[in-house]
Protein backbone atom coordinates (compact mmCIF):
# COMPACT_ATOMS: atom_id res chain seq x y z
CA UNK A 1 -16.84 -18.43 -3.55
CA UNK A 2 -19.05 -17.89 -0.55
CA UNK A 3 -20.93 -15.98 1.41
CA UNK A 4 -19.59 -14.70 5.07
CA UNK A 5 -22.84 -16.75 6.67
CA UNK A 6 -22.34 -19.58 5.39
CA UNK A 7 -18.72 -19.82 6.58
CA UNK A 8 -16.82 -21.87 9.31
CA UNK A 9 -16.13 -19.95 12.42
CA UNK A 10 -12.62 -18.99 13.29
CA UNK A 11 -11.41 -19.95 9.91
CA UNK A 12 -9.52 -17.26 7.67
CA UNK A 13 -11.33 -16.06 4.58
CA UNK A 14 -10.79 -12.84 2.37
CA UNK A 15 -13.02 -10.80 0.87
CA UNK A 16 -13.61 -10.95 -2.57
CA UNK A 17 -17.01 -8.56 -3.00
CA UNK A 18 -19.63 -7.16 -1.55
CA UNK A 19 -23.36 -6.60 -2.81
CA UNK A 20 -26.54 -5.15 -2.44
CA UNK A 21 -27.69 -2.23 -0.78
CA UNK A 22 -24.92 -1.78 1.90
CA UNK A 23 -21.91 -1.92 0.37
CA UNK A 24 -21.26 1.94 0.96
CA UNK A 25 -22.10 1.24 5.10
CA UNK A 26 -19.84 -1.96 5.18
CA UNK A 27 -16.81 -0.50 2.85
CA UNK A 28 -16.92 2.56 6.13
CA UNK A 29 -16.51 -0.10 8.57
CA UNK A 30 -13.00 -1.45 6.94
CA UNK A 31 -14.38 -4.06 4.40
CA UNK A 32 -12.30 -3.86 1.28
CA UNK A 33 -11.12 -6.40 -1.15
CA UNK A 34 -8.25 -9.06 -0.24
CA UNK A 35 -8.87 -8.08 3.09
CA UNK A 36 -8.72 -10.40 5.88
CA UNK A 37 -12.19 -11.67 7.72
CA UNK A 38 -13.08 -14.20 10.07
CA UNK A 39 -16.20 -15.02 12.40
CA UNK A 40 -15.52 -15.03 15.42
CA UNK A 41 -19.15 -16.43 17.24
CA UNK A 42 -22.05 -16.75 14.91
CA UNK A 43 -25.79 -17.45 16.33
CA UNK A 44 -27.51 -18.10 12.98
CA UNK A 45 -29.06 -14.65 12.95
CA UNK A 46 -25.91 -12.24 14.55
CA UNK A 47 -22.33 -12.45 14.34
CA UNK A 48 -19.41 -11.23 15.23
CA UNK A 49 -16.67 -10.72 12.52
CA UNK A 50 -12.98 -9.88 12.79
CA UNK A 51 -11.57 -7.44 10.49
CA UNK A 52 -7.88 -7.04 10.69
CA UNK A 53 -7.78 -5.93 13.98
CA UNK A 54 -11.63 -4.76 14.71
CA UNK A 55 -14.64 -6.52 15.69
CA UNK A 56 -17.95 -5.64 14.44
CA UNK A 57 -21.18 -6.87 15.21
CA UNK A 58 -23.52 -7.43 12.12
CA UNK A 59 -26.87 -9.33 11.28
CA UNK A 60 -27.14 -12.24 8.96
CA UNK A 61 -28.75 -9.88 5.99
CA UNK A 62 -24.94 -8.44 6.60
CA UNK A 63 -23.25 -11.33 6.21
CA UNK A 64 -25.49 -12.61 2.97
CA UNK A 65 -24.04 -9.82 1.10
CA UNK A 66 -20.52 -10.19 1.75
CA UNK A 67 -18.90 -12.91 -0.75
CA UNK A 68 -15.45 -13.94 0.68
CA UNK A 69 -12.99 -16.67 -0.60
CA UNK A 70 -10.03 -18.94 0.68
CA UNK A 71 -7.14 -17.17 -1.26
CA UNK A 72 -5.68 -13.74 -1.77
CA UNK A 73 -5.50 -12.82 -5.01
CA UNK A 74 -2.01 -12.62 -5.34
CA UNK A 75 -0.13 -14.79 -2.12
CA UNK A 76 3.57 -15.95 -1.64
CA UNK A 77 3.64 -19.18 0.01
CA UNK A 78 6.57 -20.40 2.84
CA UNK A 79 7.36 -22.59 5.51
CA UNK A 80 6.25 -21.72 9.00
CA UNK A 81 9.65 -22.02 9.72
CA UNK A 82 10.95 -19.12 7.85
CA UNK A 83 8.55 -16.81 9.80
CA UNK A 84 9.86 -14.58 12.64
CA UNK A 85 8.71 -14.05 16.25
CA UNK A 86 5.92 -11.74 15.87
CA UNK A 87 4.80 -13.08 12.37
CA UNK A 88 1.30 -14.49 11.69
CA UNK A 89 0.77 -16.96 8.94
CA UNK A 90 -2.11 -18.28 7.31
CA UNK A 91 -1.72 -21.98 6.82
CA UNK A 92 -2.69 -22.87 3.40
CA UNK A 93 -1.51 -26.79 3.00
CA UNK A 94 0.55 -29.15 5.05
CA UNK A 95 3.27 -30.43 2.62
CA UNK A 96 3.61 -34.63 4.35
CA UNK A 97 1.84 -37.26 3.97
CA UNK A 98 0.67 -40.29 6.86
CA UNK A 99 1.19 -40.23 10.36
CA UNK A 100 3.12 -36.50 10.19
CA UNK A 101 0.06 -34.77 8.62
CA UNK A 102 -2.52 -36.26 10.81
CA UNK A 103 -0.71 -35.50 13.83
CA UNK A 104 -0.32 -32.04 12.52
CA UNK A 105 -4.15 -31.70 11.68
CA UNK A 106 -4.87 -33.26 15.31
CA UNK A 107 -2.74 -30.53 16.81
CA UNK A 108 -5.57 -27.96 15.14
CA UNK A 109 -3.29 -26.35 12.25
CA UNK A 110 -5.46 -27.15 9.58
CA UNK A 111 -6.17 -24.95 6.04
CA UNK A 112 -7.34 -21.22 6.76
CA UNK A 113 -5.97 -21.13 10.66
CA UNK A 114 -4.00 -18.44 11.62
CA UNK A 115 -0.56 -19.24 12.93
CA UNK A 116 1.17 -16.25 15.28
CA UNK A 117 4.43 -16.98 16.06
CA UNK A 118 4.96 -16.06 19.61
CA UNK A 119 8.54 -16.52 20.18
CA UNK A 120 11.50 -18.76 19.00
CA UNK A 121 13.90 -20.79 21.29
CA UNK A 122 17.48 -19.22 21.88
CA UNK A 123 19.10 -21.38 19.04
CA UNK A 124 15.93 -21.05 17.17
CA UNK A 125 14.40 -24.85 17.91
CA UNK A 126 11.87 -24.69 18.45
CA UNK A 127 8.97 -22.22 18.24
CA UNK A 128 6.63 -21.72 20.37
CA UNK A 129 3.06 -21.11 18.09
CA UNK A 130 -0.25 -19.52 19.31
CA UNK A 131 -3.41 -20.58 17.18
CA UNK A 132 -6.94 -21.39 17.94
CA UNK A 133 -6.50 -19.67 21.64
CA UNK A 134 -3.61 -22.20 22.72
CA UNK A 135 0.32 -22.26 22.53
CA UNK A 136 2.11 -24.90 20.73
CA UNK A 137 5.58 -26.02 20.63
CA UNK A 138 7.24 -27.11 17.32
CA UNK A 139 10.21 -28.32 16.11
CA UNK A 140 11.90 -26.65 12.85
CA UNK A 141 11.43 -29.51 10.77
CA UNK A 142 8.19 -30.21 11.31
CA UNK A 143 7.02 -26.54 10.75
CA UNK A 144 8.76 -26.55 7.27
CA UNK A 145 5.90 -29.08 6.48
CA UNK A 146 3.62 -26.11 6.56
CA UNK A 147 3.07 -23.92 4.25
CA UNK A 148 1.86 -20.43 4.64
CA UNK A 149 0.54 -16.90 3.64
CA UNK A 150 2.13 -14.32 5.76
CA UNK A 151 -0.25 -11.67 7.32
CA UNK A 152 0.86 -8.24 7.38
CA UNK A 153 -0.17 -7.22 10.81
């Protein structure tokens, strides 16, 4: 477990607890447990979080108090492959080994990225994936290789 400041940006965590003094201010602006946070730009002294769907500016005293981890605490894992246009996944491993996986990993779909599936070919292969502000094309098989959380949007 971690704090939010000392996290990677863009990566997927979820919150596990929050202490200190301004728990009651941060619980107001959506932070609850299991929920889903990211940073979105981080300075060193402000930041900019995503909470579901909201950004919110805070300071690093902020983020010190907010503990977040890399799993929900109860999370059905799949195959990208069994998600629908629409869906967003959380990737949580990539299930091949060698030149697939690094390939994979090179492409940016790493552990804690978020995986929105944008649309799906007219005989379903293959689907066209947004993450990390780009759009990839993959092919069925290959997306059964990685497993995800699916994000209720």
């Amino acid at each position: 477990m971690q704090t939010l400041d000392t996290t990677h940006v863009g990566q997927v965590y979820y919150l596990d607890r929050i202490l200190g003094k301004d728990q009651a201010k941060l619980r107001e602006l959506g932070f609850s447990k299991d929920k889903a946070i990211s940073l979105v730009a981080f300075s060193g002294e402000n930041a900019i979080v995503r909470v579901d769907n909201s950004r919110i500016a805070l300071s690093s005293n902020y983020l010190r108090q907010i503990f977040v981890k890399n799993e929900r605490t109860e999370e059905e894992i799949v195959g990208l492959s069994h998600l629908s246009a629409g869906q967003t996944g959380i990737v949580r491993l990539i299930d091949a080994a060698g030149e697939i996986k690094r390939r994979l990993m090179d492409m940016g779909i790493t552990r804690g990225t978020s995986v929105y599936v944008q649309k799906l070919a007219p005989l379903g292969d293959p689907m066209e994936l947004h993450l990390r502000g780009y759009s990839l094309s993959l092919r069925k098989i290959d997306a059964e290789k990685i497993k995800v959380v699916v994000e209720n949007n």
